[in-house]
PDB file of N, CA and C in Angstrom:
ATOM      1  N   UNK A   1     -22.616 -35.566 -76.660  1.00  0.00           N
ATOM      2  CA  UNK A   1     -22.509 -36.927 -76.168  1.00  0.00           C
ATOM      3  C   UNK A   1     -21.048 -37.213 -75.833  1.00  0.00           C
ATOM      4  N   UNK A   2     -20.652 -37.631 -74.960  1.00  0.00           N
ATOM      5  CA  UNK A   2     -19.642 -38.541 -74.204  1.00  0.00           C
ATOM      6  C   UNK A   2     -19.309 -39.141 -75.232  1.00  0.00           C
ATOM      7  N   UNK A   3     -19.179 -40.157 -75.865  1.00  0.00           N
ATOM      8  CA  UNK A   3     -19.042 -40.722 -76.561  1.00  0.00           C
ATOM      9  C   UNK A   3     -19.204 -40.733 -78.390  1.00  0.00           C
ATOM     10  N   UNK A   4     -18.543 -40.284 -79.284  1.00  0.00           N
ATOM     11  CA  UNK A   4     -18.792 -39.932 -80.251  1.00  0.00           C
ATOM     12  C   UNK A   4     -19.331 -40.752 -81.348  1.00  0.00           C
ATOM     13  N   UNK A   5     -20.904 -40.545 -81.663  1.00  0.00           N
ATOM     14  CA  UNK A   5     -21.585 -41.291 -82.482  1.00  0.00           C
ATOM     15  C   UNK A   5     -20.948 -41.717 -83.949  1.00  0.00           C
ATOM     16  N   UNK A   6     -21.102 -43.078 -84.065  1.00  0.00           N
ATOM     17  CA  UNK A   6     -20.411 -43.403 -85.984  1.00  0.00           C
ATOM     18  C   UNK A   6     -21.596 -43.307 -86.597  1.00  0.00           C
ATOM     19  N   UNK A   7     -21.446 -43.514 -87.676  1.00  0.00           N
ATOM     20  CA  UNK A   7     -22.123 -43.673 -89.164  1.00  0.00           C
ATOM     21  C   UNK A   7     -22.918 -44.916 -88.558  1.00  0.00           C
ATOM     22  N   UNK A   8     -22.255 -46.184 -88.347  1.00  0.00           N
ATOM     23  CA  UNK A   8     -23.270 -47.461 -87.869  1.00  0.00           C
ATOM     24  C   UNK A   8     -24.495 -46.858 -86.601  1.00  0.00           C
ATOM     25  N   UNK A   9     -23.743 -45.957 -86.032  1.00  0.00           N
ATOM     26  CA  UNK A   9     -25.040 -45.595 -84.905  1.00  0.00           C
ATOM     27  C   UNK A   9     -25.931 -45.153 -85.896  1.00  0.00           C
ATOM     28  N   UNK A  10     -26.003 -44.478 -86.886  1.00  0.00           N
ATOM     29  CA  UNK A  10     -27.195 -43.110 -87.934  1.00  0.00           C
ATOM     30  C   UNK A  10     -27.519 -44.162 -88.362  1.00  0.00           C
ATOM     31  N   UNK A  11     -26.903 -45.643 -88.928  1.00  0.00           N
ATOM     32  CA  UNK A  11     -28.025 -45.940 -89.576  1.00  0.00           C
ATOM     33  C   UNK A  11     -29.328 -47.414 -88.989  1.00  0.00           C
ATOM     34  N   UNK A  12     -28.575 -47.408 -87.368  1.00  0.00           N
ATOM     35  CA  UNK A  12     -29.453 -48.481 -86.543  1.00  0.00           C
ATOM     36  C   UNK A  12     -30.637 -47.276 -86.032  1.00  0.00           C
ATOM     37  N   UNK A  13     -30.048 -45.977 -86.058  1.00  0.00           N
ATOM     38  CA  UNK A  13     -31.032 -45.159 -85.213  1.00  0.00           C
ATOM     39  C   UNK A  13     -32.044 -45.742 -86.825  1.00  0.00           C
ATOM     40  N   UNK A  14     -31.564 -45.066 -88.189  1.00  0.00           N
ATOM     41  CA  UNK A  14     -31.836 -44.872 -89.291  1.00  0.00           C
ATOM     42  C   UNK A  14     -33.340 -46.165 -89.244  1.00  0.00           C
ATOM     43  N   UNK A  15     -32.926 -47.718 -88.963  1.00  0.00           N
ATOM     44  CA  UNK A  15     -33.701 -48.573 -89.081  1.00  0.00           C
ATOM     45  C   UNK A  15     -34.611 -48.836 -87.929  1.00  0.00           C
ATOM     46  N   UNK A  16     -34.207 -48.229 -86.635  1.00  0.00           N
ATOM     47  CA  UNK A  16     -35.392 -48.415 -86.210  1.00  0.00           C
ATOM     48  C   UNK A  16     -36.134 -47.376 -85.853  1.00  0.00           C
ATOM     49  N   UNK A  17     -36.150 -46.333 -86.345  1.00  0.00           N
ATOM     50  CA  UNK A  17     -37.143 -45.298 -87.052  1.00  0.00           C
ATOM     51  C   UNK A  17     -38.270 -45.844 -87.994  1.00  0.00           C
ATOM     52  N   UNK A  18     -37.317 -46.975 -89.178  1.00  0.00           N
ATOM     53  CA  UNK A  18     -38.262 -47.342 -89.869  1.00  0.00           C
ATOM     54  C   UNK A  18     -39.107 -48.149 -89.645  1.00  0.00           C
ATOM     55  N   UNK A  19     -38.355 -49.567 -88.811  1.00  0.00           N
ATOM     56  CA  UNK A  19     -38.857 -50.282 -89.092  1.00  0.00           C
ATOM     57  C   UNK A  19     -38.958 -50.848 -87.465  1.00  0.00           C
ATOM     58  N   UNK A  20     -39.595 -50.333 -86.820  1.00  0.00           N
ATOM     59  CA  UNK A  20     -40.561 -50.246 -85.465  1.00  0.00           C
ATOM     60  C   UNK A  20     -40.469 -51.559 -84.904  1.00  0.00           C
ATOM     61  N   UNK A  21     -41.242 -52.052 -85.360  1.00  0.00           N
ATOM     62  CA  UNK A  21     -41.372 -53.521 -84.865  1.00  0.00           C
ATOM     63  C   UNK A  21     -40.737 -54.767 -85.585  1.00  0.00           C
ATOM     64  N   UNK A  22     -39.655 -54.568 -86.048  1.00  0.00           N
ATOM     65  CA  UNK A  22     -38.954 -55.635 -86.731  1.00  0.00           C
ATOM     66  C   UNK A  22     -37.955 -56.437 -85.743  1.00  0.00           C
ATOM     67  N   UNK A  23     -37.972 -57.716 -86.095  1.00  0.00           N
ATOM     68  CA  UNK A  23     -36.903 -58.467 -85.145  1.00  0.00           C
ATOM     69  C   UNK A  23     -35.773 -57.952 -85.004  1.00  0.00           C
ATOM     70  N   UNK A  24     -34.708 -58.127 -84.164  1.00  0.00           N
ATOM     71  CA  UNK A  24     -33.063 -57.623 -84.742  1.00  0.00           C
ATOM     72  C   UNK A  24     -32.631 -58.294 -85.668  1.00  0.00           C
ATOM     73  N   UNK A  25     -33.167 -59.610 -85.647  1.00  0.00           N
ATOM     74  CA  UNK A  25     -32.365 -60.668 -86.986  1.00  0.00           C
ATOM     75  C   UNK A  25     -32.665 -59.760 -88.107  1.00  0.00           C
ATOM     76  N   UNK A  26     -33.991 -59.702 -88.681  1.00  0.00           N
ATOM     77  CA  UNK A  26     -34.765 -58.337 -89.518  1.00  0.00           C
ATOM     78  C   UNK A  26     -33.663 -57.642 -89.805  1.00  0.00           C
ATOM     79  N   UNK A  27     -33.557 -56.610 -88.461  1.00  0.00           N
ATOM     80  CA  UNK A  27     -32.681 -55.735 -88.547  1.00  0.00           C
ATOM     81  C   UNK A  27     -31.692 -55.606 -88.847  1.00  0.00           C
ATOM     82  N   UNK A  28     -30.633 -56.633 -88.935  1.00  0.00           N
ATOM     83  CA  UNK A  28     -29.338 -57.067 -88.601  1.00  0.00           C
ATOM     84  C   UNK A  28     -29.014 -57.653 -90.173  1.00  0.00           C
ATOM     85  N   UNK A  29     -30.366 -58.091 -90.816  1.00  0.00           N
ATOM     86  CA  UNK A  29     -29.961 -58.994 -91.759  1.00  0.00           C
ATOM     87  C   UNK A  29     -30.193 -57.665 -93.006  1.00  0.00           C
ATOM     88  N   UNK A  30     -30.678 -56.990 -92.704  1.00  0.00           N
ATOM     89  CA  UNK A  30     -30.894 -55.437 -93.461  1.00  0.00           C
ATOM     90  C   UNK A  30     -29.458 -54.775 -92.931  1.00  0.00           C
ATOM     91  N   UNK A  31     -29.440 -54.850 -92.691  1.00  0.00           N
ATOM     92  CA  UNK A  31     -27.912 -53.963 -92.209  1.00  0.00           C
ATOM     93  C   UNK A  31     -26.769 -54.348 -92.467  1.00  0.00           C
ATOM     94  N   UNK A  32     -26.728 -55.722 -93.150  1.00  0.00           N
ATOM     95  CA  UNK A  32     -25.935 -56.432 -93.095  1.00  0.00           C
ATOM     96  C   UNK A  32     -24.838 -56.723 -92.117  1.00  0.00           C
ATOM     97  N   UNK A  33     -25.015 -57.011 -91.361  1.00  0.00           N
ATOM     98  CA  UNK A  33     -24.243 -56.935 -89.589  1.00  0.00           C
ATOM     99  C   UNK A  33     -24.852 -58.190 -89.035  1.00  0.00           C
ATOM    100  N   UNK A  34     -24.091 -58.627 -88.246  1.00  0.00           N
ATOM    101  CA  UNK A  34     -23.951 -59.656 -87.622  1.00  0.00           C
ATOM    102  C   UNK A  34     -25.085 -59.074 -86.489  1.00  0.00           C
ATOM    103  N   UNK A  35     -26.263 -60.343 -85.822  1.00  0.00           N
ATOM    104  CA  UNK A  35     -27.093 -60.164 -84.993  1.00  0.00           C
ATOM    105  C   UNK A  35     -26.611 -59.939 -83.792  1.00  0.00           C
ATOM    106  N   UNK A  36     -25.149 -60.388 -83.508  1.00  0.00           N
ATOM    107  CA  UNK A  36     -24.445 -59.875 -82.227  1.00  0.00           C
ATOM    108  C   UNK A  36     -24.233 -58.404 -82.370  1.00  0.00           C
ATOM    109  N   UNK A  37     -23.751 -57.827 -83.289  1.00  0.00           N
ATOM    110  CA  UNK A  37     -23.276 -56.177 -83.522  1.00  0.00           C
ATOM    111  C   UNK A  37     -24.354 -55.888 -83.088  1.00  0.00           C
ATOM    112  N   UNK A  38     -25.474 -56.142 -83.797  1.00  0.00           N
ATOM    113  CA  UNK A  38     -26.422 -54.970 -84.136  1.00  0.00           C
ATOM    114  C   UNK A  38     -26.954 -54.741 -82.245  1.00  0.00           C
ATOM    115  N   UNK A  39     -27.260 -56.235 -81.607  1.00  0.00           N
ATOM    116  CA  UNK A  39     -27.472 -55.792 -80.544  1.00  0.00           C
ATOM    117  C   UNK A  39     -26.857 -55.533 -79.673  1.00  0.00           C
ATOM    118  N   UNK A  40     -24.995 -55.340 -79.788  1.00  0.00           N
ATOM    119  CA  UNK A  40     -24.533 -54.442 -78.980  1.00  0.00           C
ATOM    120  C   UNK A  40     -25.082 -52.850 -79.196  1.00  0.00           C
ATOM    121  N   UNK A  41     -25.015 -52.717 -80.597  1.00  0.00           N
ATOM    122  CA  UNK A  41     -25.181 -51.324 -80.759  1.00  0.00           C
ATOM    123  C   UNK A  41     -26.791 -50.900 -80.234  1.00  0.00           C
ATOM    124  N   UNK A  42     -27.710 -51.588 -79.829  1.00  0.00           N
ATOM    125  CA  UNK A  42     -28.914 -51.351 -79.931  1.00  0.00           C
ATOM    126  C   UNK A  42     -28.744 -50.968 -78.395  1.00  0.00           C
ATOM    127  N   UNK A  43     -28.415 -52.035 -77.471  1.00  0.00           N
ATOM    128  CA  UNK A  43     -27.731 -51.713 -76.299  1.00  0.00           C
ATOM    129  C   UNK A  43     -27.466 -50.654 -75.827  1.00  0.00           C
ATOM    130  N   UNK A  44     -25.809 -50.238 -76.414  1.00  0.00           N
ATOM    131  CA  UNK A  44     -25.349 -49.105 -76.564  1.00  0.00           C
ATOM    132  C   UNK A  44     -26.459 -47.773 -76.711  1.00  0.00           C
ATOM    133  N   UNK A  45     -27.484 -47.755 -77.942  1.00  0.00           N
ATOM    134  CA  UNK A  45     -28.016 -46.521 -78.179  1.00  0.00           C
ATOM    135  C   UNK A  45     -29.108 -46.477 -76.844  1.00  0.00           C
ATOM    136  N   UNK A  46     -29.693 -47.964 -76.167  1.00  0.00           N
ATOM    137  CA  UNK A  46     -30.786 -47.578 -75.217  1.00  0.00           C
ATOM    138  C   UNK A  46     -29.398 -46.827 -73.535  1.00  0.00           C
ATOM    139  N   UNK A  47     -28.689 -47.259 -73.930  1.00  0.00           N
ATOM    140  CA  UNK A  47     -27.846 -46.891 -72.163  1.00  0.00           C
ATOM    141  C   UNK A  47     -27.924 -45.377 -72.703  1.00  0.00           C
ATOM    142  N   UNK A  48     -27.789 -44.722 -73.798  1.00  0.00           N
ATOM    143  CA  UNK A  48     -26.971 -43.420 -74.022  1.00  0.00           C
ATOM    144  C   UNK A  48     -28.920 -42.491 -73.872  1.00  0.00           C
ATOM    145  N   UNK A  49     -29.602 -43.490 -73.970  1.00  0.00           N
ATOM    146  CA  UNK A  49     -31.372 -43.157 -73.754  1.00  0.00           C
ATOM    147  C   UNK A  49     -31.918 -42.245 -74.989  1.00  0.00           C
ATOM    148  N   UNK A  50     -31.199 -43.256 -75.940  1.00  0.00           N
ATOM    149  CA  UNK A  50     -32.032 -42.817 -77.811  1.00  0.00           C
ATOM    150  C   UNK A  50     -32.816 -43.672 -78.009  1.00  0.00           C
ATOM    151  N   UNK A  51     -32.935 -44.685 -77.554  1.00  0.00           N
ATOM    152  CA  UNK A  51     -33.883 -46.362 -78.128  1.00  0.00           C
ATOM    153  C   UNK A  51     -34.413 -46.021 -76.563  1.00  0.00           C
ATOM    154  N   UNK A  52     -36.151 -46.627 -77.126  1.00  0.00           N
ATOM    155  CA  UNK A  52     -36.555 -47.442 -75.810  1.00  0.00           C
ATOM    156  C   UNK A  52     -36.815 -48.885 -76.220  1.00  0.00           C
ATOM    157  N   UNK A  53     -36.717 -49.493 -75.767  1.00  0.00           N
ATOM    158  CA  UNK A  53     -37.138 -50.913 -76.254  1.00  0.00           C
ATOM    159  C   UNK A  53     -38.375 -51.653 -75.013  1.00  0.00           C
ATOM    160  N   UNK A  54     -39.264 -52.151 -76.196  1.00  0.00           N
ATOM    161  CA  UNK A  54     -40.517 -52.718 -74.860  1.00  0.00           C
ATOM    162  C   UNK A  54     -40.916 -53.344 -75.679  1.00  0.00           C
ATOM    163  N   UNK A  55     -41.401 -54.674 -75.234  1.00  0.00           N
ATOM    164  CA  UNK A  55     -42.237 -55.998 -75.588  1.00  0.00           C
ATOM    165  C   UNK A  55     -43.550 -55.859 -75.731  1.00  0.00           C
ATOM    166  N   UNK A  56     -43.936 -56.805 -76.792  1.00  0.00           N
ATOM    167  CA  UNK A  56     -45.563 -56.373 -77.150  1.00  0.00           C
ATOM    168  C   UNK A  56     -46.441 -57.236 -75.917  1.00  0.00           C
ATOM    169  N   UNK A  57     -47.195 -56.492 -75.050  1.00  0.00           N
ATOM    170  CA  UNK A  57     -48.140 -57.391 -73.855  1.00  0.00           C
ATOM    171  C   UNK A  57     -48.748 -58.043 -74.505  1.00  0.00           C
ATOM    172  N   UNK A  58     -49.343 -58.431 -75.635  1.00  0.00           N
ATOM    173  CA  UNK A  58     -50.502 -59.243 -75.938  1.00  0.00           C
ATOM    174  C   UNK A  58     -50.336 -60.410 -76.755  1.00  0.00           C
ATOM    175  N   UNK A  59     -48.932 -60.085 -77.048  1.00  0.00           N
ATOM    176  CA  UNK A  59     -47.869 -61.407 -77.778  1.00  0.00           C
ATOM    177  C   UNK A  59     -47.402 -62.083 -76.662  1.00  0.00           C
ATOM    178  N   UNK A  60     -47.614 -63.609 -77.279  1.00  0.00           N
ATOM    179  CA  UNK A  60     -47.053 -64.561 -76.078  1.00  0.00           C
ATOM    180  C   UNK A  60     -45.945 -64.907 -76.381  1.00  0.00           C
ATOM    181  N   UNK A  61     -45.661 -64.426 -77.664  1.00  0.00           N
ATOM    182  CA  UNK A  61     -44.269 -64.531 -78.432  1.00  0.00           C
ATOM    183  C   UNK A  61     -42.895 -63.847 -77.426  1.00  0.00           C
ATOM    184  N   UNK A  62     -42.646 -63.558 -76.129  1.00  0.00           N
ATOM    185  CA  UNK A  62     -42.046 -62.654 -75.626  1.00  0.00           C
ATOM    186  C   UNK A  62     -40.692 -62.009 -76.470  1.00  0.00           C
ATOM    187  N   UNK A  63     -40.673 -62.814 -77.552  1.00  0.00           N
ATOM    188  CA  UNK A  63     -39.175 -62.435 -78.202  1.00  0.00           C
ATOM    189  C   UNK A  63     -39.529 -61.195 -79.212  1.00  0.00           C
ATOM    190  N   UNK A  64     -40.522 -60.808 -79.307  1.00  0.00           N
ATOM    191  CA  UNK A  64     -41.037 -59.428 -80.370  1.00  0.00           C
ATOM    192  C   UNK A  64     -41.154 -58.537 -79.356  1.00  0.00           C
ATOM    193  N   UNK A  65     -39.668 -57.499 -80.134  1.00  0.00           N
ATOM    194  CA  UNK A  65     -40.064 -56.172 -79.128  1.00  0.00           C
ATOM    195  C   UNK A  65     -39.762 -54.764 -80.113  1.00  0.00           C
ATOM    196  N   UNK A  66     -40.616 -53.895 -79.261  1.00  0.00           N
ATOM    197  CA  UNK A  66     -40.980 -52.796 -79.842  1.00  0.00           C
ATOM    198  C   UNK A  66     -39.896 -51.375 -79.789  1.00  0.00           C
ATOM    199  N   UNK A  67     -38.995 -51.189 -81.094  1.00  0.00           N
ATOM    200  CA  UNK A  67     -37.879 -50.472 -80.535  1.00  0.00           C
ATOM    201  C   UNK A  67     -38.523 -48.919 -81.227  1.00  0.00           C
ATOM    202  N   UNK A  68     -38.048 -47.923 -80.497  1.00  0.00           N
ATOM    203  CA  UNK A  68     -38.709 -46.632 -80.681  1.00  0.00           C
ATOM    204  C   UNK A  68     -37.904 -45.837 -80.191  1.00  0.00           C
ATOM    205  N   UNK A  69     -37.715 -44.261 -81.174  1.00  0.00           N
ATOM    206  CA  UNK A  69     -36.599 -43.469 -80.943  1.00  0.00           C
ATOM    207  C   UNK A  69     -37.483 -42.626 -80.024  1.00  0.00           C
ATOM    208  N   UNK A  70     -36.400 -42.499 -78.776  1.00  0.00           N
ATOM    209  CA  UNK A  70     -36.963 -41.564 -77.832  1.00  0.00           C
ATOM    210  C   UNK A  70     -37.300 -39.840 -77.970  1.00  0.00           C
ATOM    211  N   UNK A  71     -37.600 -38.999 -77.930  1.00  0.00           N
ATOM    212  CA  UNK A  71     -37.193 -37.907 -78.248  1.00  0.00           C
ATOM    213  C   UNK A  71     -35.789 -36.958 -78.748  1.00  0.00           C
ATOM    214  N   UNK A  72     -34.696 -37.627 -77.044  1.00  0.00           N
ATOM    215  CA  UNK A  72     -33.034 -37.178 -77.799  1.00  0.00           C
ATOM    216  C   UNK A  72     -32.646 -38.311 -78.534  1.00  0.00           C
ATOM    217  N   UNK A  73     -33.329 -39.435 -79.236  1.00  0.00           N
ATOM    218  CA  UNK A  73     -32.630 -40.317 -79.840  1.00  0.00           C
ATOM    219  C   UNK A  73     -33.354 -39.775 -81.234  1.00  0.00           C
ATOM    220  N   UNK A  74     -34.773 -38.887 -81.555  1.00  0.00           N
ATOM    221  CA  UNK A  74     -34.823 -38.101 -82.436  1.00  0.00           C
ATOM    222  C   UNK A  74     -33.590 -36.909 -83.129  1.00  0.00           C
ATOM    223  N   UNK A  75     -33.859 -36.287 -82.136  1.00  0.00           N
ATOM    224  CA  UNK A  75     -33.159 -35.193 -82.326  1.00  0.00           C
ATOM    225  C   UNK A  75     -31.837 -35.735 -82.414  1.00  0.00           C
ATOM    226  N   UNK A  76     -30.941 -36.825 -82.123  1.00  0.00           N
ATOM    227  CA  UNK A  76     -29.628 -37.089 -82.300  1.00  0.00           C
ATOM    228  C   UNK A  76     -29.803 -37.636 -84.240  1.00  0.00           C
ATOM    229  N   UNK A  77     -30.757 -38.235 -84.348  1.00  0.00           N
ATOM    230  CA  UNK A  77     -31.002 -38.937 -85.484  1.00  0.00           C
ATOM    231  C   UNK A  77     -30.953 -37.434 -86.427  1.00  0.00           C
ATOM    232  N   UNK A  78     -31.551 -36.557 -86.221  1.00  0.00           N
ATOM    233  CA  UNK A  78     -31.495 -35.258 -87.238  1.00  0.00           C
ATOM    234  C   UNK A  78     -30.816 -35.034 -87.265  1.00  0.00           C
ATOM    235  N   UNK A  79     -29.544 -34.663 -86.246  1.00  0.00           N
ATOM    236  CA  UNK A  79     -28.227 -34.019 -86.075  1.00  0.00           C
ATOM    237  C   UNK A  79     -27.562 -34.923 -87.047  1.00  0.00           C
ATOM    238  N   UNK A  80     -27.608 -36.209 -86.732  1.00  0.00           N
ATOM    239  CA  UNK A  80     -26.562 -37.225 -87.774  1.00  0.00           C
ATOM    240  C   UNK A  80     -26.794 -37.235 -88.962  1.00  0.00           C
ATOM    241  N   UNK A  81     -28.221 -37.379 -89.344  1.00  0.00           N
ATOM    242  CA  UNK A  81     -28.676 -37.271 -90.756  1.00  0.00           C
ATOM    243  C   UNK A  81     -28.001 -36.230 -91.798  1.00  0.00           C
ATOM    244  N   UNK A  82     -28.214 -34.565 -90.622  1.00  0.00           N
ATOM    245  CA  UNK A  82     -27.801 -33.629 -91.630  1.00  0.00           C
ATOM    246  C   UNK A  82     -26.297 -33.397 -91.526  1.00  0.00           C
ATOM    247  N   UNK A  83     -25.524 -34.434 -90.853  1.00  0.00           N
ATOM    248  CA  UNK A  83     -24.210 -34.111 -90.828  1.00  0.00           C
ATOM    249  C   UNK A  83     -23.758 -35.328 -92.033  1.00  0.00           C
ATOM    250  N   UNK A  84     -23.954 -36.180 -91.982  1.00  0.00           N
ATOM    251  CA  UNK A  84     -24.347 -37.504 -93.355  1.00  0.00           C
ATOM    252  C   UNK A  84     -24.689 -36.962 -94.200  1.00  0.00           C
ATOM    253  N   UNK A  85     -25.831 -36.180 -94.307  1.00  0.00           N
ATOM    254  CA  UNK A  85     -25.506 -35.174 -95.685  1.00  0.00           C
ATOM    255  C   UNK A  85     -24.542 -34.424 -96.064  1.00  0.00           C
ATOM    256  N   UNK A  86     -24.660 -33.413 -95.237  1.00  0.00           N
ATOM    257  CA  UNK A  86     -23.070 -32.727 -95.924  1.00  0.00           C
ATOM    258  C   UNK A  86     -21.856 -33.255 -96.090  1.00  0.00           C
ATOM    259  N   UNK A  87     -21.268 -34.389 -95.403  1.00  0.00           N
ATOM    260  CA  UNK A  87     -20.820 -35.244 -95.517  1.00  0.00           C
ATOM    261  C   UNK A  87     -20.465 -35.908 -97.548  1.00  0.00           C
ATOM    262  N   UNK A  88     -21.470 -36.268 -97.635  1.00  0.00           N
ATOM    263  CA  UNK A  88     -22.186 -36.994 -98.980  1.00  0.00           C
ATOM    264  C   UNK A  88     -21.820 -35.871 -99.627  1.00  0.00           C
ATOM    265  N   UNK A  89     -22.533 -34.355 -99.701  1.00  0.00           N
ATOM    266  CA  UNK A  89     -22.169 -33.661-100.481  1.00  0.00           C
ATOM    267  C   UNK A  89     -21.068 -32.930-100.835  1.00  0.00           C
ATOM    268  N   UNK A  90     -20.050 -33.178 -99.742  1.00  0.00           N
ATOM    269  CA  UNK A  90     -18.776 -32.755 -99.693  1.00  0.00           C
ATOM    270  C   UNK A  90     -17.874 -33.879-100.785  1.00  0.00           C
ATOM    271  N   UNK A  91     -18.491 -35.185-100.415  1.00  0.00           N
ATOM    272  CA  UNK A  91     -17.497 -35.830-101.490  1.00  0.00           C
ATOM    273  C   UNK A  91     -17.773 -35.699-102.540  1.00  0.00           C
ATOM    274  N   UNK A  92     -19.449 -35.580-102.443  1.00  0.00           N
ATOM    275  CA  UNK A  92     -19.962 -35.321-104.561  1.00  0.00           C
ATOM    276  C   UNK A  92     -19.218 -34.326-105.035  1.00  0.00           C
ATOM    277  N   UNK A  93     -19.247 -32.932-104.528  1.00  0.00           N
ATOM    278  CA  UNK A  93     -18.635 -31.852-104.904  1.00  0.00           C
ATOM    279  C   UNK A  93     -17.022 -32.176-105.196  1.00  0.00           C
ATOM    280  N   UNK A  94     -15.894 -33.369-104.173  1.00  0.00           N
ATOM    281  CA  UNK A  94     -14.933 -33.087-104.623  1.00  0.00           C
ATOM    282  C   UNK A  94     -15.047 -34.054-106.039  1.00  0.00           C
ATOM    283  N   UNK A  95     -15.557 -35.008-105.972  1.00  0.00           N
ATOM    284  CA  UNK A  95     -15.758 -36.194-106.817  1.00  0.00           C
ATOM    285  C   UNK A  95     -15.471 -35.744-108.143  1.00  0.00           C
ATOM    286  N   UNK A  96     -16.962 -34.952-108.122  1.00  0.00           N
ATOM    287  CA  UNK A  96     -17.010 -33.481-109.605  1.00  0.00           C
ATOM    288  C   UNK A  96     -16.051 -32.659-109.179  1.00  0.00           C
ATOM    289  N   UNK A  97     -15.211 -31.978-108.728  1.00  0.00           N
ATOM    290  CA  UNK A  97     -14.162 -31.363-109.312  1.00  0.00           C
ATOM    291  C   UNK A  97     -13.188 -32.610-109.713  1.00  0.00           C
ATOM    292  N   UNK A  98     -12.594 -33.502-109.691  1.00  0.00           N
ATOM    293  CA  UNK A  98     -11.877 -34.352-110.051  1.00  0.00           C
ATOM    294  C   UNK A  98     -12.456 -34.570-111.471  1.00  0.00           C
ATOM    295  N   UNK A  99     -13.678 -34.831-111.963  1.00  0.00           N
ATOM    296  CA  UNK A  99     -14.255 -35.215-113.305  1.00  0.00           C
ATOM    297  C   UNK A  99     -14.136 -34.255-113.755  1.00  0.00           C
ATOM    298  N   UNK A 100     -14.030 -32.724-113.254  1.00  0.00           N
ATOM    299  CA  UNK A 100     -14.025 -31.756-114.323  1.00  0.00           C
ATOM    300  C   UNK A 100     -12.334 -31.646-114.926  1.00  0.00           C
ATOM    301  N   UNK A 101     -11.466 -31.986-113.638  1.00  0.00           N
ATOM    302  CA  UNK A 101     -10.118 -31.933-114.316  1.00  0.00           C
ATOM    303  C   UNK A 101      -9.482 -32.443-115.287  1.00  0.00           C
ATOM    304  N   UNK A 102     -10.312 -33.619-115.539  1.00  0.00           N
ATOM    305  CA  UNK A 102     -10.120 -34.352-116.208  1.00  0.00           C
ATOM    306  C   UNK A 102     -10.365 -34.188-117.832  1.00  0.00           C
TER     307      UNK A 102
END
């Protein structure tokens, strides 16, 4: 990617993996992020073509929409995940050597 994904991208991909059909407020208020962030970043992930975003036809509600990881917004989500892991386990590991010096 052009543009180098953060930690806030892994974990909007992270929530709307989970949570499909949730508002952004939803989203935003789980994320603790401001409803403006979250939908720049939501933005952001549909231009880069990881999110699709589409409205439910049978809701007259037009403001409920349906966000869904595209295939490379899968596969970007795995890549980040397992780099967030090792990540995580790199600090546990130094964490514990620091407790053992001790």
């Amino acid at each position: 990617m052009k543009n180098k994904l953060r930690d806030v991208h892994f974990e909007v991909l992270r929530k709307v993996k989970k949570l499909k059909s949730s508002s952004q407020r939803e989203m935003a208020n789980s994320l603790d992020m401001s409803l403006g962030k979250l939908n720049y970043l939501i933005q952001e992930l549909k231009s880069k073509g990881l999110v699709k975003i589409e409205n439910f036809k049978k809701n007259p509600n037009k403001k409920n929409y349906l966000y869904i990881l595209t295939p490379k917004g899968a596969k970007i989500y795995t890549n980040l995940a397992l780099n967030f892991l090792k990540r995580k386990m790199r600090e546990y590991d130094e964490l514990q050597k620091e407790i053992d010096e001790k």
